[in-house]
N, C-alpha and C. Protein backbone atom coordinates (compact mmCIF):
# COMPACT_ATOMS: atom_id res chain seq x y z
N UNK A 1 0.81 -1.18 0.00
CA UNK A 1 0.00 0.00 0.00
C UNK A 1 0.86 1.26 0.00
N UNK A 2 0.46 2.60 0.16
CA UNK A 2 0.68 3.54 0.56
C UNK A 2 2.00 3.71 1.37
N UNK A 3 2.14 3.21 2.42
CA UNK A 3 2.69 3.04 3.56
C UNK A 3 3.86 2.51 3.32
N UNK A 4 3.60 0.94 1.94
CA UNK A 4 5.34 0.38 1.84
C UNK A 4 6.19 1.10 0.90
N UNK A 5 4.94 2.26 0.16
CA UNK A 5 5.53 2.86 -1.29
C UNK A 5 6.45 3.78 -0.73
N UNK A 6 5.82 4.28 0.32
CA UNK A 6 6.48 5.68 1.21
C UNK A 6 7.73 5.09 2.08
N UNK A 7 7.88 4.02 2.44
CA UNK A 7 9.00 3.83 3.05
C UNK A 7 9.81 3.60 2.18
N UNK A 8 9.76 3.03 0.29
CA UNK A 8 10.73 2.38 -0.05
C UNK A 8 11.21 3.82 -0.72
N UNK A 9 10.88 5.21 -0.78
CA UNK A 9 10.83 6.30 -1.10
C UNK A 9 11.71 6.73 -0.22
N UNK A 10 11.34 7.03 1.18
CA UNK A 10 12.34 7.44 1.98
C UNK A 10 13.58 6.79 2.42
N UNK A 11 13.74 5.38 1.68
CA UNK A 11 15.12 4.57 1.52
C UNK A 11 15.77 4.98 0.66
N UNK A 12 15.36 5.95 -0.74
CA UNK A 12 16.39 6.08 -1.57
C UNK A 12 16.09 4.48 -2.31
N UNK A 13 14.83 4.26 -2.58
CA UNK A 13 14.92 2.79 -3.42
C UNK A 13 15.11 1.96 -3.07
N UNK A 14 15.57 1.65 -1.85
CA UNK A 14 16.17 0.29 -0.96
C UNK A 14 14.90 -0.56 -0.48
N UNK A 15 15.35 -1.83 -0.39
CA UNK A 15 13.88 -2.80 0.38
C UNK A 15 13.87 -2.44 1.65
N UNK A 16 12.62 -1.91 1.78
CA UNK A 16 12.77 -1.92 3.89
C UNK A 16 12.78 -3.00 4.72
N UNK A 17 12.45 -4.35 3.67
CA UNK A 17 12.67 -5.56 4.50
C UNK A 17 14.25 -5.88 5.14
N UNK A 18 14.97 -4.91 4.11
CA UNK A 18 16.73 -5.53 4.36
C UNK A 18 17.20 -3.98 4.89
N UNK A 19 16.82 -2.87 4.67
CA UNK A 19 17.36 -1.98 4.87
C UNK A 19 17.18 -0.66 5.76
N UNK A 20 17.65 0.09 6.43
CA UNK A 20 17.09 1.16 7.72
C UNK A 20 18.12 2.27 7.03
N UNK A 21 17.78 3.53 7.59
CA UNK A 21 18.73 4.69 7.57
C UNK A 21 18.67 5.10 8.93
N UNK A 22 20.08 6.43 9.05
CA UNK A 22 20.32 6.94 9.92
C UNK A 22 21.09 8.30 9.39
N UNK A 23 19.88 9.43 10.60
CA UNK A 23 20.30 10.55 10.14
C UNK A 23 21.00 11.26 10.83
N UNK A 24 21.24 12.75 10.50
CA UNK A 24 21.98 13.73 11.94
C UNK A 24 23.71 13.46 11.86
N UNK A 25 24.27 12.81 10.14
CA UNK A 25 25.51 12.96 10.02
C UNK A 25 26.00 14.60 9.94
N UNK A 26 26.88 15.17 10.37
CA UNK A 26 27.04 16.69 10.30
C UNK A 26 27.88 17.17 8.88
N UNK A 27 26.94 18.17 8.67
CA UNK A 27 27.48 18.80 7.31
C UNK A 27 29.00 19.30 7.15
N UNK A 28 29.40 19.03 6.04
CA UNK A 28 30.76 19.29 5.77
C UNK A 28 31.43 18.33 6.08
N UNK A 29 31.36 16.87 6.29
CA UNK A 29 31.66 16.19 6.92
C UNK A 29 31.48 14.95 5.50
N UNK A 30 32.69 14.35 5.01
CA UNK A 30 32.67 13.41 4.06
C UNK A 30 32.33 12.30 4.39
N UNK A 31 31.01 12.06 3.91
CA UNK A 31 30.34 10.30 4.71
C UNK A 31 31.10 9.51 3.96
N UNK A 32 31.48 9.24 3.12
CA UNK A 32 32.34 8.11 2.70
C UNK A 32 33.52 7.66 3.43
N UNK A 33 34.22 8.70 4.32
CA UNK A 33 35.42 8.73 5.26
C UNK A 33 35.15 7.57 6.11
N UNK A 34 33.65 7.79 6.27
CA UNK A 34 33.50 7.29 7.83
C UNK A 34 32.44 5.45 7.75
N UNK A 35 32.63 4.94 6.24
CA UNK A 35 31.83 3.88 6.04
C UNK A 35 32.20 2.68 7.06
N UNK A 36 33.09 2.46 7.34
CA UNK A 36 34.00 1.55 7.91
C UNK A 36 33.78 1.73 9.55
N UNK A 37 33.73 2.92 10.04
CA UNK A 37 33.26 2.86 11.48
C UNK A 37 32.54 3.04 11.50
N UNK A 38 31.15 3.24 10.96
CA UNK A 38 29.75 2.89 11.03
C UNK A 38 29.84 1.83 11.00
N UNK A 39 30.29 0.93 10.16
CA UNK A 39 29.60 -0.65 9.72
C UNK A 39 30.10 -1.20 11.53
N UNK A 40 31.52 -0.78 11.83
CA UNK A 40 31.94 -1.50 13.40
C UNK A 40 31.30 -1.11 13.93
N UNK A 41 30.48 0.15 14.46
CA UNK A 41 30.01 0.57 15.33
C UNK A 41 28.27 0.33 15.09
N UNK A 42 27.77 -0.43 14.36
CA UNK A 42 26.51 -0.96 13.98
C UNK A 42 26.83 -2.69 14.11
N UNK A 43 27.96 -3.15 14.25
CA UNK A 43 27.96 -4.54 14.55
C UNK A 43 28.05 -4.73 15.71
N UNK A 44 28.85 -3.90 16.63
CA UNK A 44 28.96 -3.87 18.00
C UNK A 44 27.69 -3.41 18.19
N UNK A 45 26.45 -2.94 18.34
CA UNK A 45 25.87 -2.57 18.52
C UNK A 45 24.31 -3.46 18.49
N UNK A 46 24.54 -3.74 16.94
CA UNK A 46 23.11 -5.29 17.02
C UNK A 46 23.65 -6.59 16.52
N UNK A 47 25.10 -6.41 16.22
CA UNK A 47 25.75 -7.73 16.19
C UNK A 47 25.33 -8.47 14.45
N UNK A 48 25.31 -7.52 13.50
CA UNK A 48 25.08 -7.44 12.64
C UNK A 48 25.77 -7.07 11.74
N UNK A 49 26.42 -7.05 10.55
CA UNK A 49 27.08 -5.89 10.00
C UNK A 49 26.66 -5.68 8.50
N UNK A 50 26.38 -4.81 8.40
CA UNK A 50 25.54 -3.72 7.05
C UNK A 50 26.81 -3.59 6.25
N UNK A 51 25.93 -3.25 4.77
CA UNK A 51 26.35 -2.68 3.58
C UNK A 51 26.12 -1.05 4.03
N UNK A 52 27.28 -0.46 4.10
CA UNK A 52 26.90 0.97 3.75
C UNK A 52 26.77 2.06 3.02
N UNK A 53 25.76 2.66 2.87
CA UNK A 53 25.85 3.66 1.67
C UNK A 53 25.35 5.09 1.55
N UNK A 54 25.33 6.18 1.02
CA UNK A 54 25.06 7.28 1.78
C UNK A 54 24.35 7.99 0.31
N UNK A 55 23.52 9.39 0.79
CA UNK A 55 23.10 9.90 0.10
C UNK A 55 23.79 11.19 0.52
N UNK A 56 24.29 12.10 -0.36
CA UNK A 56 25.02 13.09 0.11
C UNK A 56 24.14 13.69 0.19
N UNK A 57 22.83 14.53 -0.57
CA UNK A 57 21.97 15.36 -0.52
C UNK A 57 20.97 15.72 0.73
N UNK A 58 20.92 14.25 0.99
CA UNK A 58 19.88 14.74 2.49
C UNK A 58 20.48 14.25 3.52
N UNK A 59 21.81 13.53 3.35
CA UNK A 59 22.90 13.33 4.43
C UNK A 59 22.21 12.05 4.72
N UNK A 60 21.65 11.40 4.32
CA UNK A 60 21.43 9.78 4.92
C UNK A 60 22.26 9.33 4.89
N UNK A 61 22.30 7.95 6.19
CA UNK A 61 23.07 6.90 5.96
C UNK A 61 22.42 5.51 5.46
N UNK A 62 22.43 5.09 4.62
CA UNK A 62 21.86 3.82 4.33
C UNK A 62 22.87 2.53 5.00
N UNK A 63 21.93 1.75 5.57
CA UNK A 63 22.46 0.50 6.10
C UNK A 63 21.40 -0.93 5.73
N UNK A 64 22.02 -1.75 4.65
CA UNK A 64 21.44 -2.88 4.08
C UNK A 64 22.19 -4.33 4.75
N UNK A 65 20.97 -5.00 5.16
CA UNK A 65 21.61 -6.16 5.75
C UNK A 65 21.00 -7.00 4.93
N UNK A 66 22.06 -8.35 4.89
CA UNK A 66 21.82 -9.83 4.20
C UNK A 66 21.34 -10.48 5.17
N UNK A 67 20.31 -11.05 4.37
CA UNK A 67 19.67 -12.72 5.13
C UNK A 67 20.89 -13.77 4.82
N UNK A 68 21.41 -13.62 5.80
CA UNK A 68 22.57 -14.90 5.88
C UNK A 68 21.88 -16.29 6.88
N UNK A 69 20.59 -16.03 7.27
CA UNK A 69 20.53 -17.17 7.98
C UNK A 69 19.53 -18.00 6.69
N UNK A 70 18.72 -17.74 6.16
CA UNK A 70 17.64 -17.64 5.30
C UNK A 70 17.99 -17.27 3.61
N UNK A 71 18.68 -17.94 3.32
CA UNK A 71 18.36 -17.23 1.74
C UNK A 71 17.77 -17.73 1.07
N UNK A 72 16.34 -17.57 0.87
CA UNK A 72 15.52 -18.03 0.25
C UNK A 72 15.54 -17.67 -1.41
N UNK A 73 15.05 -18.22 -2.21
CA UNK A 73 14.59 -17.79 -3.51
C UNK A 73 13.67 -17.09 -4.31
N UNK A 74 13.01 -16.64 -2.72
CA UNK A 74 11.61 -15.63 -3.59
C UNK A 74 12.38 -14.57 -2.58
N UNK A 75 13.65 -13.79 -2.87
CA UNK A 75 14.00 -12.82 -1.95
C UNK A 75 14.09 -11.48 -3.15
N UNK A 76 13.73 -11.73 -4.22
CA UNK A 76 13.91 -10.92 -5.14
C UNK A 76 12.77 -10.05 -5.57
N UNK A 77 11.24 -10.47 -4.60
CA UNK A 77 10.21 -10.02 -4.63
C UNK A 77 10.16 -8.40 -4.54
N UNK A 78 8.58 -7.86 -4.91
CA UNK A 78 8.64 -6.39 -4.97
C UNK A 78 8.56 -5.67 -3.84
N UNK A 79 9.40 -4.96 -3.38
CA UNK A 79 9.61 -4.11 -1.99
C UNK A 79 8.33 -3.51 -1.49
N UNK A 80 7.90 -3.12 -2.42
CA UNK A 80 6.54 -2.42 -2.12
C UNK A 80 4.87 -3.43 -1.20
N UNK A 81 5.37 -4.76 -1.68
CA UNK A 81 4.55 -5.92 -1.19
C UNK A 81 4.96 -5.81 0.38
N UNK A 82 3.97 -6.05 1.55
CA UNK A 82 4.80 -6.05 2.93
C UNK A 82 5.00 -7.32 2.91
N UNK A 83 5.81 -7.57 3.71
CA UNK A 83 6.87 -9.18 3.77
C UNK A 83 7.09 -8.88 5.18
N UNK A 84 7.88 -9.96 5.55
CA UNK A 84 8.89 -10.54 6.68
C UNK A 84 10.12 -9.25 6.57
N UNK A 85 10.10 -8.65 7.52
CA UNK A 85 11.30 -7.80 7.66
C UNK A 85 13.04 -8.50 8.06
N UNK A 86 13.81 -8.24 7.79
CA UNK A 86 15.23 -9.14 8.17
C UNK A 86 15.18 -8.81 10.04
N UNK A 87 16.11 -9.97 10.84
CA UNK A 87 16.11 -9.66 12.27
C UNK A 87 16.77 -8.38 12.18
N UNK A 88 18.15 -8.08 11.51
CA UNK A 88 19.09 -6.88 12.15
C UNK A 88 17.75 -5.30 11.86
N UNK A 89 16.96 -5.57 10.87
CA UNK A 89 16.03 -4.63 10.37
C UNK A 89 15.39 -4.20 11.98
N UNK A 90 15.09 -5.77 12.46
CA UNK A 90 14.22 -5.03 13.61
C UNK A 90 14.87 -4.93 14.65
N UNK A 91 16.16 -5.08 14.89
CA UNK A 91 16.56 -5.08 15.95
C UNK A 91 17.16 -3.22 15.97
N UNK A 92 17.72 -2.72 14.92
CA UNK A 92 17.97 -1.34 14.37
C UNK A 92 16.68 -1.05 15.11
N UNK A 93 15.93 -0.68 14.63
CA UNK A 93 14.35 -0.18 15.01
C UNK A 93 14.19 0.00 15.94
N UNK A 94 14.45 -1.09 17.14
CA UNK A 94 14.58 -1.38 18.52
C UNK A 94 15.56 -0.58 19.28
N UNK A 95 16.84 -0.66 18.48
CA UNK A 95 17.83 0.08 19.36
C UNK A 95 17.44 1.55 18.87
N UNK A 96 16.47 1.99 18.34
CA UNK A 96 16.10 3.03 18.11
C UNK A 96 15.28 3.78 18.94
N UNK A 97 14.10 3.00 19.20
CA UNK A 97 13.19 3.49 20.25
C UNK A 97 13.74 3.12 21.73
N UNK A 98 14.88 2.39 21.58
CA UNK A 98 15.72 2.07 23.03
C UNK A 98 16.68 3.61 23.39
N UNK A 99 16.69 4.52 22.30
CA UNK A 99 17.42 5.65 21.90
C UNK A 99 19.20 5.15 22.22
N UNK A 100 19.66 4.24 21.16
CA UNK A 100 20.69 3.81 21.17
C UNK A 100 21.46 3.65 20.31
N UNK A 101 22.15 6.05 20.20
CA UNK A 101 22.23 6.24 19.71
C UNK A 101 23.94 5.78 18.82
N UNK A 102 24.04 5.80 17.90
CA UNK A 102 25.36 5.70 17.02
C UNK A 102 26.27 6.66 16.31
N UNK A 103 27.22 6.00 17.78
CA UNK A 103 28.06 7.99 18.00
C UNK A 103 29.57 7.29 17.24
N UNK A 104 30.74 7.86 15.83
CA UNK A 104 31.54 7.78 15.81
C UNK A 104 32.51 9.00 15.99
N UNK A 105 33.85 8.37 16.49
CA UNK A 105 34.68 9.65 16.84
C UNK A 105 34.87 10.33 14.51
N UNK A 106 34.61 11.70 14.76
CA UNK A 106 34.84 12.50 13.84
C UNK A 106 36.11 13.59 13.66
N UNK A 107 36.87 12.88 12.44
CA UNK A 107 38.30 13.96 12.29
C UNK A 107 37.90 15.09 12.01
N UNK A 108 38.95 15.97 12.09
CA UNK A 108 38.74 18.02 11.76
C UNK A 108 38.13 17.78 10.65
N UNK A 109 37.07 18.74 10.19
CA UNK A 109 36.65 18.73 8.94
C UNK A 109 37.78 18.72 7.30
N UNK A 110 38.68 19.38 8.32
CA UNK A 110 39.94 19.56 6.63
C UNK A 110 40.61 18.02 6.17
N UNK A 111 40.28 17.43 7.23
CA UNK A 111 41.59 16.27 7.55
C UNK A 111 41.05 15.07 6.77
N UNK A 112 39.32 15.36 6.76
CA UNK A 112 38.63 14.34 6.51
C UNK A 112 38.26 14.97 5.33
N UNK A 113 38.34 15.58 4.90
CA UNK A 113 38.00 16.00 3.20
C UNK A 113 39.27 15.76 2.46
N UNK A 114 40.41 15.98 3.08
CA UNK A 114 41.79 15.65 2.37
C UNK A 114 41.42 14.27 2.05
N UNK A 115 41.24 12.82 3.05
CA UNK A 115 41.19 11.88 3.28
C UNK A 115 40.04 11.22 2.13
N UNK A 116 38.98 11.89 1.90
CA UNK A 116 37.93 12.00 0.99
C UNK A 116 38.53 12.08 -0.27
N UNK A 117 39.10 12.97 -0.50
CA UNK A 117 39.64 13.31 -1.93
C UNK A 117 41.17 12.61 -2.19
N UNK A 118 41.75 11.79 -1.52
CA UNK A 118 42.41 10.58 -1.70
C UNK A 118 41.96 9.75 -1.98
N UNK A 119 40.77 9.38 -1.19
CA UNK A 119 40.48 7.73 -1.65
C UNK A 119 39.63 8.20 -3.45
N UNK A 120 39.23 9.68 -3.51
CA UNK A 120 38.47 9.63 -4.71
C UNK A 120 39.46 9.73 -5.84
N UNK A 121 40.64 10.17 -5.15
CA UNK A 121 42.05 10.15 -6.48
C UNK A 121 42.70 8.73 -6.72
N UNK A 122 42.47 8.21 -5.61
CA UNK A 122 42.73 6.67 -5.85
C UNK A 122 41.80 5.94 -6.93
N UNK A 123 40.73 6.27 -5.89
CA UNK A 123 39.64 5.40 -7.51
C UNK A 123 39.76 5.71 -8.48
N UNK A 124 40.37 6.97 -9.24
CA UNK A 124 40.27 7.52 -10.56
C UNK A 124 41.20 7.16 -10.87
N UNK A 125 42.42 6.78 -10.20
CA UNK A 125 43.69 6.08 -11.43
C UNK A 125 43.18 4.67 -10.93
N UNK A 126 42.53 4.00 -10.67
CA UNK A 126 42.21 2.64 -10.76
C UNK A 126 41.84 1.80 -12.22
N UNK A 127 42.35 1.10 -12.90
CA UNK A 127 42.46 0.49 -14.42
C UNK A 127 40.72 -0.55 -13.83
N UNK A 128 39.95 0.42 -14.38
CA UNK A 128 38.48 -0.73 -13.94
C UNK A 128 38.71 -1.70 -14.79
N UNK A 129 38.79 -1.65 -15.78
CA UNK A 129 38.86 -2.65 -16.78
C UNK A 129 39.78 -4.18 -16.21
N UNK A 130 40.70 -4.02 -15.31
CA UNK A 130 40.90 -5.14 -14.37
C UNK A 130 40.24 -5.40 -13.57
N UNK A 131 38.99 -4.47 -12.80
CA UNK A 131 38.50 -4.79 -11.63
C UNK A 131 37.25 -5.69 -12.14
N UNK A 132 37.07 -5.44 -13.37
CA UNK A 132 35.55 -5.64 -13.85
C UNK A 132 35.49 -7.26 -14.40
N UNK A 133 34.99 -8.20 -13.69
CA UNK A 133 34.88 -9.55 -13.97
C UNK A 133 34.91 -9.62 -15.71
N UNK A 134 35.22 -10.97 -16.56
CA UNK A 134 35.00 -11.21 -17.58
C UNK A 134 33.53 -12.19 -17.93
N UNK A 135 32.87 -11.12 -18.28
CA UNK A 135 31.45 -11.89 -18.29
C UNK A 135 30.86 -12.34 -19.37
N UNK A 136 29.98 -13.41 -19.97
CA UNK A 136 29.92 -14.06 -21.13
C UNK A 136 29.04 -13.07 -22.02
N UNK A 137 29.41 -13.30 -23.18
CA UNK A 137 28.71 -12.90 -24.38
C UNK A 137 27.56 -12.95 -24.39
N UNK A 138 26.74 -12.18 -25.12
CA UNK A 138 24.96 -12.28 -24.84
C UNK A 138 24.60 -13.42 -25.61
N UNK A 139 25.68 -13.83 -26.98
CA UNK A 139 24.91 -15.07 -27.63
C UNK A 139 25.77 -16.25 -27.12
N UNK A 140 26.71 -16.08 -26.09
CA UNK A 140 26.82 -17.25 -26.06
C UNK A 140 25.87 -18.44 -24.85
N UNK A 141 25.37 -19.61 -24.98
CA UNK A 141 24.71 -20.82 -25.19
C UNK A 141 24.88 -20.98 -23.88
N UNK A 142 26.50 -21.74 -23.98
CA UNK A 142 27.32 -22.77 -23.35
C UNK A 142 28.56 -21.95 -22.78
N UNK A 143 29.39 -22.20 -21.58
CA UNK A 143 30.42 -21.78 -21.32
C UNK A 143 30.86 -22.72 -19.74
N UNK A 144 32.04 -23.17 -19.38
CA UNK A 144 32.71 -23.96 -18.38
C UNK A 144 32.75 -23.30 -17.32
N UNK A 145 32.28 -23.82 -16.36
CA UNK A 145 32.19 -22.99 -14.80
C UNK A 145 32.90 -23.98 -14.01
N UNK A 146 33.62 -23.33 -13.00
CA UNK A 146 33.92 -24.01 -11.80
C UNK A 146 33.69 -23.36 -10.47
N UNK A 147 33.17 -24.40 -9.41
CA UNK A 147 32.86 -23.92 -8.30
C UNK A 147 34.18 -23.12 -7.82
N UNK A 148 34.63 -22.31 -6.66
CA UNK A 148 35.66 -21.86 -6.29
C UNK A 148 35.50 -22.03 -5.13
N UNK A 149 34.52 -21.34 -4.67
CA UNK A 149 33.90 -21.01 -3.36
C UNK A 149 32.06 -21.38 -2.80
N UNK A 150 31.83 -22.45 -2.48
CA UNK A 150 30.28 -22.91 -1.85
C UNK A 150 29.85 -22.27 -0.17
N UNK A 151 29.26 -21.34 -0.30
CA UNK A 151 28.39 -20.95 0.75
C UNK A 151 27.37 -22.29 1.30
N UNK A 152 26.48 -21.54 0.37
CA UNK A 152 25.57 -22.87 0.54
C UNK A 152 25.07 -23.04 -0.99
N UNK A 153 24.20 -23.85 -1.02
CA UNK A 153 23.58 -24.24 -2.52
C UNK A 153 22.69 -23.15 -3.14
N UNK A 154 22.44 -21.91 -2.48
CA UNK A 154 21.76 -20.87 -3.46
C UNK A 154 23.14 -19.70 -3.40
N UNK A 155 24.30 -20.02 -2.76
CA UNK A 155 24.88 -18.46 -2.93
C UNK A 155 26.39 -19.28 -2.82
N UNK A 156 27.13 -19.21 -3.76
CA UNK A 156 28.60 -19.54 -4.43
C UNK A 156 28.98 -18.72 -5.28
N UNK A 157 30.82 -18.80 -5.76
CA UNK A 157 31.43 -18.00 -6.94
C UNK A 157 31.93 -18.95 -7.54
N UNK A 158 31.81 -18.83 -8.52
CA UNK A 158 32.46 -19.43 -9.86
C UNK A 158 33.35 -19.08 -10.56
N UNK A 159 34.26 -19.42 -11.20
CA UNK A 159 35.17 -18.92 -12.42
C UNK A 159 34.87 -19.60 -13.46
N UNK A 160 35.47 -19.23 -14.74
CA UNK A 160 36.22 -19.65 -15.82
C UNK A 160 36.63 -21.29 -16.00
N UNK A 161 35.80 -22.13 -15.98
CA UNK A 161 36.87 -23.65 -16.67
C UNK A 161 37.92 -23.25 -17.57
N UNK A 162 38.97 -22.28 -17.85
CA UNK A 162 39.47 -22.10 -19.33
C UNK A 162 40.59 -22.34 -19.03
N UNK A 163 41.31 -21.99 -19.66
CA UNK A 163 43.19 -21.72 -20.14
C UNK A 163 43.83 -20.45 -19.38
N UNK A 164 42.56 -19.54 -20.28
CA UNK A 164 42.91 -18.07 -19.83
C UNK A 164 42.88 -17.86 -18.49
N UNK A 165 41.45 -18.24 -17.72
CA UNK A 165 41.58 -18.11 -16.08
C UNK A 165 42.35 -19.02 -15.71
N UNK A 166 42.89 -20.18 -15.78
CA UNK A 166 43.82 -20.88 -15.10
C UNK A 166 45.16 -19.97 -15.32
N UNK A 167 45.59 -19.48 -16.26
CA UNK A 167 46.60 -18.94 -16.26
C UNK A 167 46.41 -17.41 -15.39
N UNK A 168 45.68 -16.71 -15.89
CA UNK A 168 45.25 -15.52 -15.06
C UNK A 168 45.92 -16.34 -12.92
N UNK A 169 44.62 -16.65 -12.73
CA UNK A 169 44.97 -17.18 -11.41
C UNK A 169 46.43 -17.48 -11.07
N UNK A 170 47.17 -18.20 -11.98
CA UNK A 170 48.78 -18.24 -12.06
C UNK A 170 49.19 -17.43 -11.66
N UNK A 171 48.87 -16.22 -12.46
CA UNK A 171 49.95 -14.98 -11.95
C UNK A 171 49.54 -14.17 -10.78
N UNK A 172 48.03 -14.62 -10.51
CA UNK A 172 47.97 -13.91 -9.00
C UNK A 172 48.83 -14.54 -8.03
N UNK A 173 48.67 -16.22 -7.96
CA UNK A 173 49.18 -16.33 -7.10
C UNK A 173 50.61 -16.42 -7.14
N UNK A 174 51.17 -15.97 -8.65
CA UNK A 174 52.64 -16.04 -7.98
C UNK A 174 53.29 -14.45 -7.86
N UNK A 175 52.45 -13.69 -7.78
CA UNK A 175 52.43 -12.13 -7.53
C UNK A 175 52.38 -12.00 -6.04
N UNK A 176 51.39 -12.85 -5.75
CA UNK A 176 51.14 -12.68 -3.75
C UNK A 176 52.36 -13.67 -3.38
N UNK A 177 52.48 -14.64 -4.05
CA UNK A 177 53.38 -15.34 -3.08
C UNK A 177 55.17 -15.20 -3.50
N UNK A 178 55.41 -14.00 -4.47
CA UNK A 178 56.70 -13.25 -4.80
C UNK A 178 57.74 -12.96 -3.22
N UNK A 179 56.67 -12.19 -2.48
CA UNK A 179 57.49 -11.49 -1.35
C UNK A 179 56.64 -11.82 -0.15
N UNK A 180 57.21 -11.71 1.21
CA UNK A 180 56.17 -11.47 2.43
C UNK A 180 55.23 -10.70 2.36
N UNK A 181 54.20 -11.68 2.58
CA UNK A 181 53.16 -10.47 2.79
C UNK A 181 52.85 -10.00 4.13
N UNK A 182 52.17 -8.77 4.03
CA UNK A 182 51.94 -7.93 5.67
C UNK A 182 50.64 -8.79 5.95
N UNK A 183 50.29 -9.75 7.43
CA UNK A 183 49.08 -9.66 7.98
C UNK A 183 48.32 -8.27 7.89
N UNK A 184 46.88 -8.24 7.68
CA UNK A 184 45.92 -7.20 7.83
C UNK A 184 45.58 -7.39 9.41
N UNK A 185 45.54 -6.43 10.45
CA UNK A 185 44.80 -7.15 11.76
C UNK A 185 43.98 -5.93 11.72
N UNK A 186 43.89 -4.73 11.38
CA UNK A 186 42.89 -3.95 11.96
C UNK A 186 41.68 -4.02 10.78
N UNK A 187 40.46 -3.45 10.82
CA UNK A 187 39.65 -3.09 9.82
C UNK A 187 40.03 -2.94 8.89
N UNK A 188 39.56 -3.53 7.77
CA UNK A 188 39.91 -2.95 6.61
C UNK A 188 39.46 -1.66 5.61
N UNK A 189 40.20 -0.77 5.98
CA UNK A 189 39.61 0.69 5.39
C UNK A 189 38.95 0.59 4.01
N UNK A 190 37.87 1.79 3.39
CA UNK A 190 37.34 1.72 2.35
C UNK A 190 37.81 1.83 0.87
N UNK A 191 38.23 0.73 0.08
CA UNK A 191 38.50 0.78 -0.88
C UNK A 191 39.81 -0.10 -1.06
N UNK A 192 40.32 -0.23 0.42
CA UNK A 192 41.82 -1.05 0.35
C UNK A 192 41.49 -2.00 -0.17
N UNK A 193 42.85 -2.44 -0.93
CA UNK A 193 43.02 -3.94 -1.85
C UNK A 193 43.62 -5.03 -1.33
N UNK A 194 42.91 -5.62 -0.39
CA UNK A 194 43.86 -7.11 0.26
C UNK A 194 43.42 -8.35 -0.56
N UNK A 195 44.48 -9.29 -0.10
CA UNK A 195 44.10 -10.64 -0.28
C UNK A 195 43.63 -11.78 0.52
N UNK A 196 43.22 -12.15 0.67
CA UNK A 196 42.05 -12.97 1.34
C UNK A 196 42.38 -14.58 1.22
């Protein structure tokens, strides 16, 4: 009705079954800086941890959570239909009217716009054209998959059966395993490139 049209409106398009906002980020203040201690400071908090994403214009924070206990196959349904809301959905809600609020420490405004406009100079010399998977042709039929990675039986990654990705993969791993690598132990900041 009315009611689910208007919430999926004031999400910025998002399902309200998976997704909440949070407002009262302070102006001048680069929300992208700060994606990474939101997401910690929203897991410590409902023990959950969100996709984050922001609207600069009205200063939202968008926070989307996965059904990791549940992944069903009719999850692709229309937002606007009311459904089953996700737990972290209602537990947000809760720590809401519990007024429990989500405070992160905030750098000088200059420090964090410098910091802003690094990671955005970073992304711009980034070669997408490596980042961007090789995905099949619209006419092609047939093509060789291999499992890599099994979650469970509705959510896995696949590669390439080929030549090319077997060799590709080659040179990653003899790129990572060239020199020592550094353990990661703290968070991993937004946009950093580790290996896993």
């Amino acid at each position: 009705g009315d009611r689910e049209r208007n919430a999926v409106r004031v999400l910025g398009g998002l399902d309200p079954r998976n997704s909440v906002y949070l407002r009262g980020f302070p102006d001048g203040q680069p929300v992208e800086v700060y994606a990474t201690a939101i997401k910690n400071k929203v897991r410590q908090q409902i023990g959950d941890e969100p996709r984050v994403t922001f609207d600069k214009n009205s200063r939202k924070v968008y926070l989307t959570f996965q059904d990791n206990q549940n992944l069903r196959s009719d999850q692709g349904g229309d937002p606007t239909i009311p459904g089953q809301v996700l737990l972290p959905v209602y537990k947000s809600i809760k720590a809401r009217q519990l007024k429990m609020d989500i405070r992160i420490p905030l750098l000088p405004i200059e420090k964090a716009v410098a910091l802003a406009e690094g990671i955005a100079e970073m992304k711009k010399n980034m070669n997408m054209d490596k980042m961007v998977p090789r995905l099949p042709e619209i006419d092609d039929t047939h093509f060789p998959l291999q499992i890599s990675q099994l979650v469970n039986i509705g959510r896995f990654w696949v590669q390439y059966a080929d030549d090319s990705t077997s060799s590709e993969l080659r040179l990653i791993q003899t790129s990572l395993n060239r020199k020592p690598l550094l353990s990661y132990t703290s968070a991993v900041a937004v946009d950093a490139l580790v290996a896993a």
